[in-house]
Protein backbone atom coordinates (compact mmCIF):
# COMPACT_ATOMS: atom_id res chain seq x y z
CA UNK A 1 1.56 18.01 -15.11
CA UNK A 2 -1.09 17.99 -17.28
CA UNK A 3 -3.46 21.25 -18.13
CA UNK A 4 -6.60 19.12 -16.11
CA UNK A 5 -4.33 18.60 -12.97
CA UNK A 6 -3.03 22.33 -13.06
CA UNK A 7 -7.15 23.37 -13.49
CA UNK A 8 -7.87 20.52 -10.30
CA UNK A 9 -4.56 22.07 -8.52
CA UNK A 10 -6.18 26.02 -9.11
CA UNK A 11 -9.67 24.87 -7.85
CA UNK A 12 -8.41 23.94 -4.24
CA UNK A 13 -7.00 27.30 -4.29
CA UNK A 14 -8.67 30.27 -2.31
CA UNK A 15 -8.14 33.92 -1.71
CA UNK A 16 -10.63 34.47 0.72
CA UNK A 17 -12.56 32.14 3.17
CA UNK A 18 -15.82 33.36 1.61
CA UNK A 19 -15.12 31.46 -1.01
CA UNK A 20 -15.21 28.34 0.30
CA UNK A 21 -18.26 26.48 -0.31
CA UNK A 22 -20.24 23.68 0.80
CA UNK A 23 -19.64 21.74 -2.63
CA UNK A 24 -15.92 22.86 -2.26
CA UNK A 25 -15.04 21.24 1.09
CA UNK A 26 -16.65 18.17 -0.11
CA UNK A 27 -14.58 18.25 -3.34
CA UNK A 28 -11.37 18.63 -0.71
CA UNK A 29 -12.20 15.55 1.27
CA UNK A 30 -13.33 13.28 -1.34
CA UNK A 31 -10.61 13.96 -3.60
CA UNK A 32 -8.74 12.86 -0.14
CA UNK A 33 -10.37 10.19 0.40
CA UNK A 34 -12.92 11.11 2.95
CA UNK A 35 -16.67 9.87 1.41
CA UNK A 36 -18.23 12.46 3.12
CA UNK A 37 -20.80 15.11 1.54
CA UNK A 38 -20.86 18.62 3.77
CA UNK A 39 -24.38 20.00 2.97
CA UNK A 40 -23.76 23.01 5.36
CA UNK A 41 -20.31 25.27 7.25
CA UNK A 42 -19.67 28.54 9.19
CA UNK A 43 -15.97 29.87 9.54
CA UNK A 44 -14.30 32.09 12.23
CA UNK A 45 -10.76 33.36 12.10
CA UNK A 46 -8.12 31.95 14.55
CA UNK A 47 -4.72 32.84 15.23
CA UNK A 48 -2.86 35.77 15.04
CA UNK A 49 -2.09 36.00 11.23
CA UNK A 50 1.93 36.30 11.45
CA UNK A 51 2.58 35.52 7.72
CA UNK A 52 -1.02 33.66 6.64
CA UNK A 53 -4.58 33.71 7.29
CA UNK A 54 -6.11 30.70 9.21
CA UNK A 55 -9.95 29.93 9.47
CA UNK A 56 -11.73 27.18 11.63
CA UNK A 57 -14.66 26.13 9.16
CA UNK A 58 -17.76 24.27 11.62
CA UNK A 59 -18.78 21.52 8.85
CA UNK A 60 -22.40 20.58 8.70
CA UNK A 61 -22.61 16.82 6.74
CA UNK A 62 -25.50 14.76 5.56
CA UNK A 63 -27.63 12.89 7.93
CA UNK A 64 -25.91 9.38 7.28
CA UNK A 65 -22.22 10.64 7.66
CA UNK A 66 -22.40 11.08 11.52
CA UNK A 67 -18.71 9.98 12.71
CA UNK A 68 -17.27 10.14 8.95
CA UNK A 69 -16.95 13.77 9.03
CA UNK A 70 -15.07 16.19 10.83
CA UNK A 71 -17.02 18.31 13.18
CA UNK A 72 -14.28 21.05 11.92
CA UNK A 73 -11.55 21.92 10.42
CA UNK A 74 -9.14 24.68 9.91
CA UNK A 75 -8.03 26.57 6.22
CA UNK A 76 -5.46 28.44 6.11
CA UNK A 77 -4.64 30.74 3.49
CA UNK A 78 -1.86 33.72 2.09
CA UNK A 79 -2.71 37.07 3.49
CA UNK A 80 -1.73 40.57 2.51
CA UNK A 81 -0.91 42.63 -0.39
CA UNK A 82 1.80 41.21 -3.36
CA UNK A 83 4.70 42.61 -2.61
CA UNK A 84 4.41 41.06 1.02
CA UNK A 85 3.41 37.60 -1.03
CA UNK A 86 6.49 37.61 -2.97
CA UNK A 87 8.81 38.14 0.05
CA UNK A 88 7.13 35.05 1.14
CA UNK A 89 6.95 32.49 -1.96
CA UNK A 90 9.47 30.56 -0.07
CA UNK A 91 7.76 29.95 2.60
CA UNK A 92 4.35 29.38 1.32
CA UNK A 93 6.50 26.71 -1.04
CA UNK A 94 7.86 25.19 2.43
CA UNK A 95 4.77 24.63 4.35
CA UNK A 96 2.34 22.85 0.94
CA UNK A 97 5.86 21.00 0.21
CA UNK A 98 6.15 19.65 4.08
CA UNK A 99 2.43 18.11 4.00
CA UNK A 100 2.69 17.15 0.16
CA UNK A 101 6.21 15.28 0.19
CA UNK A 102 7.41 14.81 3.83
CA UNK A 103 4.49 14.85 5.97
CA UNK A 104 3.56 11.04 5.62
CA UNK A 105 7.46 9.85 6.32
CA UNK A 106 7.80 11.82 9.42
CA UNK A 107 6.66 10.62 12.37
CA UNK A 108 6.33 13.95 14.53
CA UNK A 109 2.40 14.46 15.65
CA UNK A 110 1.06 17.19 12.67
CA UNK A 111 -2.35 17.99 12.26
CA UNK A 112 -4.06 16.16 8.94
CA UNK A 113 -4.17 17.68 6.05
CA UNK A 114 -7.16 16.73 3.42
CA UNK A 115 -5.61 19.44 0.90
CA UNK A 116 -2.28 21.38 0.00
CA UNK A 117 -2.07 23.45 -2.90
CA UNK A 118 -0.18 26.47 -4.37
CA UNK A 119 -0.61 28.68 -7.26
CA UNK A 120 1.91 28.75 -9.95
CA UNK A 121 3.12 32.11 -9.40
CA UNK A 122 3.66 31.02 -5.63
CA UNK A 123 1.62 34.08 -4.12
CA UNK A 124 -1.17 32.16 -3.43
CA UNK A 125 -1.55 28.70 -1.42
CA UNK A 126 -4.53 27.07 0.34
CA UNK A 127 -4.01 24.22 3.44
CA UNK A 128 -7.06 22.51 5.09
CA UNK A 129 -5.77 21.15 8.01
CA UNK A 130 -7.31 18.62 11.05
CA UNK A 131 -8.70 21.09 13.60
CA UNK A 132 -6.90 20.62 16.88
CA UNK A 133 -9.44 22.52 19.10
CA UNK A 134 -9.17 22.42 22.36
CA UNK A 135 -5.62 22.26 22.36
CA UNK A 136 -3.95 25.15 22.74
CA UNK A 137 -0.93 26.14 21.49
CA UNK A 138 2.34 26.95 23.60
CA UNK A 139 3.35 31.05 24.37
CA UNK A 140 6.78 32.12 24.54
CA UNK A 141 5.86 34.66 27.32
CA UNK A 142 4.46 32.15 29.57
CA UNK A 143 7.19 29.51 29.15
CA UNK A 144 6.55 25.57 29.64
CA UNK A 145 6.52 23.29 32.26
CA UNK A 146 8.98 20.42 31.81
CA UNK A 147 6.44 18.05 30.89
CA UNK A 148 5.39 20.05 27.85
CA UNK A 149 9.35 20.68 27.01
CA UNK A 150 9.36 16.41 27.46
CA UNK A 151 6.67 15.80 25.08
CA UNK A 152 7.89 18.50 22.49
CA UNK A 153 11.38 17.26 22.50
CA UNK A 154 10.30 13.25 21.79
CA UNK A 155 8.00 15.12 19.41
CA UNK A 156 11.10 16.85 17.41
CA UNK A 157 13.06 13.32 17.76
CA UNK A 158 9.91 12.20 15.29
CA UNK A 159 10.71 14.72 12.58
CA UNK A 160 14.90 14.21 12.79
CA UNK A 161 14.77 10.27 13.02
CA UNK A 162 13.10 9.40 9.36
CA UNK A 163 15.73 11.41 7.86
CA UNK A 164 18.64 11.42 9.82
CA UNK A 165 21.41 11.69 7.48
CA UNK A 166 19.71 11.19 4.29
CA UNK A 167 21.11 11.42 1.25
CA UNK A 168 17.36 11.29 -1.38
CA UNK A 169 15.96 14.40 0.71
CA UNK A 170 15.93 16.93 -2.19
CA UNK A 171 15.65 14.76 -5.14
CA UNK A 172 11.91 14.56 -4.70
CA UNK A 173 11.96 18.22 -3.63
CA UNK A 174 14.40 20.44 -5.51
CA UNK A 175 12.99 23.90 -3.11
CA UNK A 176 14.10 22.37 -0.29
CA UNK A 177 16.87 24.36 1.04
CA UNK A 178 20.41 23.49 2.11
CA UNK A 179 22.59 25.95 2.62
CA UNK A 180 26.36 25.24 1.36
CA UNK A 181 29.37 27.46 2.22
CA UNK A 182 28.37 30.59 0.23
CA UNK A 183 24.58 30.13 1.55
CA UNK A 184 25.82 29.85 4.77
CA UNK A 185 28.06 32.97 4.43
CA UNK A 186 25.31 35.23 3.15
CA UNK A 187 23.07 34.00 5.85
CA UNK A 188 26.07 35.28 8.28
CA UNK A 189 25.81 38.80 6.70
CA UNK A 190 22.32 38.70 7.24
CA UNK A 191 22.14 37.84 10.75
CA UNK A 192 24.84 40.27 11.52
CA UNK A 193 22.71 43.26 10.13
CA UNK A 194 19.93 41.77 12.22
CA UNK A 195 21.67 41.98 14.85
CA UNK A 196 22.85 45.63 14.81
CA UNK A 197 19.58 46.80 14.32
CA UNK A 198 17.90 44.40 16.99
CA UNK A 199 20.58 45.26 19.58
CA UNK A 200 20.29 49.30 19.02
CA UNK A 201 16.20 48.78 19.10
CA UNK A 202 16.73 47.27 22.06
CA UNK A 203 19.60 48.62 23.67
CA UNK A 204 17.83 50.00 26.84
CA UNK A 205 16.04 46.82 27.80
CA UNK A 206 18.53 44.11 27.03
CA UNK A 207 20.45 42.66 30.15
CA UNK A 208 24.29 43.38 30.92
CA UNK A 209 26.27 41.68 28.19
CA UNK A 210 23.52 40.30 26.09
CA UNK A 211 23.68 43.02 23.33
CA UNK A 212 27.52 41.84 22.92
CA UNK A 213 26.34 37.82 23.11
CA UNK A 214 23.67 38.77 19.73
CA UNK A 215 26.38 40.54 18.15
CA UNK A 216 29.14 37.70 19.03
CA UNK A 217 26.73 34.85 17.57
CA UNK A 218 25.79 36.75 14.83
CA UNK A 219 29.04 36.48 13.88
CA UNK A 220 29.78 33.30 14.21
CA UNK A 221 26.93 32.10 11.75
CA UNK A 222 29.12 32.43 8.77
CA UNK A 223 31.54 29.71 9.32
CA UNK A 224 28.84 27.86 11.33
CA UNK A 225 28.81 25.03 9.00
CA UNK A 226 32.19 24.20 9.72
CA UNK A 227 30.47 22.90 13.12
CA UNK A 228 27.56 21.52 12.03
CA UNK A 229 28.31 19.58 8.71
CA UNK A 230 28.62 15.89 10.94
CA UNK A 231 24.98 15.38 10.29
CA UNK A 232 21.81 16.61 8.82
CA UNK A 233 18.29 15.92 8.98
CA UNK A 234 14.56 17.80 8.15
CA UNK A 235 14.15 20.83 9.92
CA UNK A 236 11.56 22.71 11.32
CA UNK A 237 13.77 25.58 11.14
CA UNK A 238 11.54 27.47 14.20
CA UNK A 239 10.16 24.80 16.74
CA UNK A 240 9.09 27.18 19.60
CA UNK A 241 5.91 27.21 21.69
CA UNK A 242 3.97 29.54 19.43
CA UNK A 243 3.84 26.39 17.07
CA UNK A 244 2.91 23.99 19.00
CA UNK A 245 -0.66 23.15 19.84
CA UNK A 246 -0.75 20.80 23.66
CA UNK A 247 -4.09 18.92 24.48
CA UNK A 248 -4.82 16.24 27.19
CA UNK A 249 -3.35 16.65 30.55
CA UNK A 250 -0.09 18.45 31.79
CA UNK A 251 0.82 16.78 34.64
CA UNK A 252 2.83 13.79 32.77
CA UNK A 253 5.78 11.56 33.71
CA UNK A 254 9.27 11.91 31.72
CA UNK A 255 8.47 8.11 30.65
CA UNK A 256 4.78 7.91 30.25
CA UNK A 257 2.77 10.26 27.57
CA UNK A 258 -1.02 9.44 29.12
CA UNK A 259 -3.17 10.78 26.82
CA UNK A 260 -1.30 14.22 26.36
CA UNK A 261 -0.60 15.27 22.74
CA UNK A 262 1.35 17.68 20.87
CA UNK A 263 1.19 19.15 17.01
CA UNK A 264 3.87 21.09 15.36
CA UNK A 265 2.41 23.58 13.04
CA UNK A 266 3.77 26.23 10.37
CA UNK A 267 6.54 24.65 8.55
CA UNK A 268 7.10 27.36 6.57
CA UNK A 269 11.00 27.75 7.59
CA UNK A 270 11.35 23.94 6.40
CA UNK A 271 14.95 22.68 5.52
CA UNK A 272 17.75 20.46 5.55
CA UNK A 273 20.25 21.02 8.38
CA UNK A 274 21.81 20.26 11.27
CA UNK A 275 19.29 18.55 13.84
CA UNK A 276 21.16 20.15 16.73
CA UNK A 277 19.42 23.55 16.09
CA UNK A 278 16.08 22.95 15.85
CA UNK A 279 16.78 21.30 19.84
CA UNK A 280 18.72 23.99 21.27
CA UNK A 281 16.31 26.66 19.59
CA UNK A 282 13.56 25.21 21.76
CA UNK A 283 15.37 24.45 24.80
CA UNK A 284 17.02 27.44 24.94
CA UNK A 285 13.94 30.27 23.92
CA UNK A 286 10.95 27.55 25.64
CA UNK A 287 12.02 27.83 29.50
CA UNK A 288 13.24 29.69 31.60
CA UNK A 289 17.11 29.83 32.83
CA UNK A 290 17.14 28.65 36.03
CA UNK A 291 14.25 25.68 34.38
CA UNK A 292 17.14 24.69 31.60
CA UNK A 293 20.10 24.45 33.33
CA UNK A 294 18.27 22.01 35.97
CA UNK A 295 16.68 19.90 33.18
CA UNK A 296 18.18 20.20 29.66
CA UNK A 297 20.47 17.33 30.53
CA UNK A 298 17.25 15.32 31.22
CA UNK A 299 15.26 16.47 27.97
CA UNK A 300 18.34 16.06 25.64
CA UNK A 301 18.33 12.41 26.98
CA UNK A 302 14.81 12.47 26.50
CA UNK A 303 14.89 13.65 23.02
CA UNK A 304 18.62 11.06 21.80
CA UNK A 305 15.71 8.15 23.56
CA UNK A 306 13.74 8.61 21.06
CA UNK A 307 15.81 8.92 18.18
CA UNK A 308 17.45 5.62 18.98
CA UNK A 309 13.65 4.11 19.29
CA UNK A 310 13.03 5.31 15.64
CA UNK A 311 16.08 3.67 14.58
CA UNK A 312 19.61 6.17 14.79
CA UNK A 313 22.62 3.88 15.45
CA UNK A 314 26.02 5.20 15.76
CA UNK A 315 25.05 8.53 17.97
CA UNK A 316 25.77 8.14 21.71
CA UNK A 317 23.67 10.70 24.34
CA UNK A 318 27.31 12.37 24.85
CA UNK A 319 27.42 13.20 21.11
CA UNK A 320 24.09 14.56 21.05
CA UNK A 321 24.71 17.49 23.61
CA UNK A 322 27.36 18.07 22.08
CA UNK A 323 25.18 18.71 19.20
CA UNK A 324 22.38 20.48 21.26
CA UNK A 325 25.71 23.31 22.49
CA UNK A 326 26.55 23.41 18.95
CA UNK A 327 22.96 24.03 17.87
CA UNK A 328 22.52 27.49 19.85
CA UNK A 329 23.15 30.25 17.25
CA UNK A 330 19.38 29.13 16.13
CA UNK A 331 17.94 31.05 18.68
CA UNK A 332 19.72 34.25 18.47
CA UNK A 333 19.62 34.03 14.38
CA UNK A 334 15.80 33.20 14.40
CA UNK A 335 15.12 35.17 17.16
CA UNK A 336 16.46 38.96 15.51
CA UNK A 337 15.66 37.97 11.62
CA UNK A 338 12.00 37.30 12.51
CA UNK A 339 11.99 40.60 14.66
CA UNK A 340 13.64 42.92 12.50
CA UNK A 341 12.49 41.71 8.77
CA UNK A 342 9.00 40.74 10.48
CA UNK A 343 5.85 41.76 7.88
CA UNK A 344 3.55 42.72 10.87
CA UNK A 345 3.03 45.76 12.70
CA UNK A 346 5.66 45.89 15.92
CA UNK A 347 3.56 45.57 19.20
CA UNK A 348 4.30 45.43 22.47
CA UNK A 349 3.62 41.81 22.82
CA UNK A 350 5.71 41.09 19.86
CA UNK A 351 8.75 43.16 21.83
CA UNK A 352 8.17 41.26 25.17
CA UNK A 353 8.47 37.96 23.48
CA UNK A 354 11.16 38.64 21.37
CA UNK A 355 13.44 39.81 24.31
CA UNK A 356 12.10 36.90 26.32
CA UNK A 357 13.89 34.79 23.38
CA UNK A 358 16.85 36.41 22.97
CA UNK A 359 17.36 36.89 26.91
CA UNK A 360 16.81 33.35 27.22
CA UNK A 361 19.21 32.09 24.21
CA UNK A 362 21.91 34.89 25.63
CA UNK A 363 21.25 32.78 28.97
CA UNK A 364 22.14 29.36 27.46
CA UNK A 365 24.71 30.82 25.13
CA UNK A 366 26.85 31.89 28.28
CA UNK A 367 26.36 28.77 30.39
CA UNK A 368 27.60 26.57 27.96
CA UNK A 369 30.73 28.50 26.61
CA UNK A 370 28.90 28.64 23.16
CA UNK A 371 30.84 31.79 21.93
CA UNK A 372 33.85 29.75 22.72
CA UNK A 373 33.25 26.12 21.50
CA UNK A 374 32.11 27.92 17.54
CA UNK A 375 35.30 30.25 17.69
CA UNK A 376 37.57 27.30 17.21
């Protein structure tokens, strides 16, 4: 890269939304594409601010660009002090390397993305992403209904179907993780220290038997990969409701999408893996008990559907619950890392919907003799 790129690379870079300009944002979309020219903007924060700042910008544009230019759109940015920056390199490298290399392959619904840029000592980043308002994204408290889980899981077949078992996935994008033996064993070791803190946090409000289901699973990460080595894909890594933004109407068939919608945002836990995870994850953390065990049959169908309409041969709807069983340990291991290493203040929100997760995923983990099938 040559100094004048780096210099154009550091200029879509911002620290704080203030300094975002006018003359900036038009910069951003033209070096895009977009012929636009935005004379005038306003910005508001939105979201909660997990592990980034995001902003919705309300673009003004030049008399003669009416329909050319976005009426908004949102930036999101790093937030909080270094040391809190550097613990999260990785996945500020993630989320600018998902729009920059794999975004325009997949074919799951993401928002647009005019710009993606990181600073060279990875602490700082800068995305300005297609605004999705009104949609509204999905909350792990509240659950889905099974038309949302529907759409999401067709959705996720989008993101594992371009890359299903491909071989040219890092050579274009040496960051991108995949976790061998050793990776997989220190990831065990991890997830089992999670897991003794999560369960002792929560000892008192966890149901009969769950605390030994986290601590079970936990163990069982480490020689995961003896399970899961069949077949790999691009992962989200933490496809939940809290990252996905719904729009148009609710009420929708298993067969027919209307006008409905759904974006998967954050891609900051990006990598290559084993597609059965990032399915059971959702399933199991995104509805209810009683809600999964009468449908996941119909949304694992729903999900192998669309995977064979993007082109996977050789993978029969048998083979792919197997998968989805074999997939569970992503909701335990996502669900007590991100509580117990999380970078923002504990709340009580944060505590209901982390034991709504992990209640759920103990749920699914029982039913379908989990513990037992990974022990072998």
């Amino acid at each position: 890269m040559t100094s004048g790129a780096r210099n154009t690379v550091e200029t879509r870079i911002v620290d704080d939304p203030a300094e975002v300009t006018a003359a900036w944002m038009t910069e951003v979309m033209r070096a895009a594409g977009s012929d636009v020219e935005v004379t005038g903007l306003r910005y508001e924060p939105v979201g909660t601010g997990q592990t980034a700042r995001s902003f919705r910008f309300h673009l003004e544009a030049a008399p003669d660009q009416a329909g050319r230019c976005p009426a908004s759109v949102v930036v999101k940015i790093a937030g909080g002090a270094d040391d809190i920056r550097r613990r999260l390199r990785s996945a500020y490298r993630n989320e600018v390397g998902f729009y920059t290399t794999f975004a325009g392959r997949a074919l799951v619904r993401v928002p647009r993305c005019w710009s993606a840029a990181r600073s060279a000592d990875g602490l700082r980043f800068t995305l300005v992403l297609e605004d999705a308002h009104p949609a509204r994204a999905g909350s792990q408290l509240d659950g889905c209904t099974f038309d949302q889980a529907a759409l999401a899981v067709r959705n996720l077949a989008g993101l594992h179907a371009p890359f299903w078992n491909a071989e040219d996935l890092t050579e274009d994008a040496g960051w991108l993780v995949r976790l061998d033996d050793a990776g997989m064993e220190f990831l065990g070791s991890v997830v089992v220290a999670a897991a003794a803190r999560f369960t002792e946090r929560y000892q008192a409000e966890l149901g009969p038997g769950d605390a030994d289901i986290l601590r079970r699973a936990a163990g069982l990460v480490a020689g995961w990969g003896r399970h899961t080595s069949s077949r790999h894909s691009l992962l989200h890594g933490d496809y939940r409701l809290d990252n996905l933004l719904f729009s148009g109407h609710s009420d929708l068939g298993d067969s027919d999408v209307g006008d409905s919608d759904v974006q998967a945002v954050d891609w900051q836990t990006l990598e290559v893996g084993f597609p059965g995870r990032d399915l059971a994850y959702f399933l199991s953390t995104a509805l209810a008990p009683a809600d999964r065990r009468s449908h996941e049959a119909a949304l694992v169908a729903a999900y192998h559907r669309c995977l064979v309409e993007h082109g996977v041969t050789g993978y029969p709807v048998d083979l792919c619950f197997e998968d989805y069983r074999r997939g569970m340990l992503q909701g335990p291991l996502i669900t007590m890392i991100g509580c117990v290493y999380a970078s923002t203040p504990r709340t009580d929100s944060s505590d209901r919907m982390f034991l709504s997760m992990a209640a759920n995923a103990c749920a699914a983990i029982r039913e379908l003799g989990v513990l037992d099938l990974l022990a072998t």
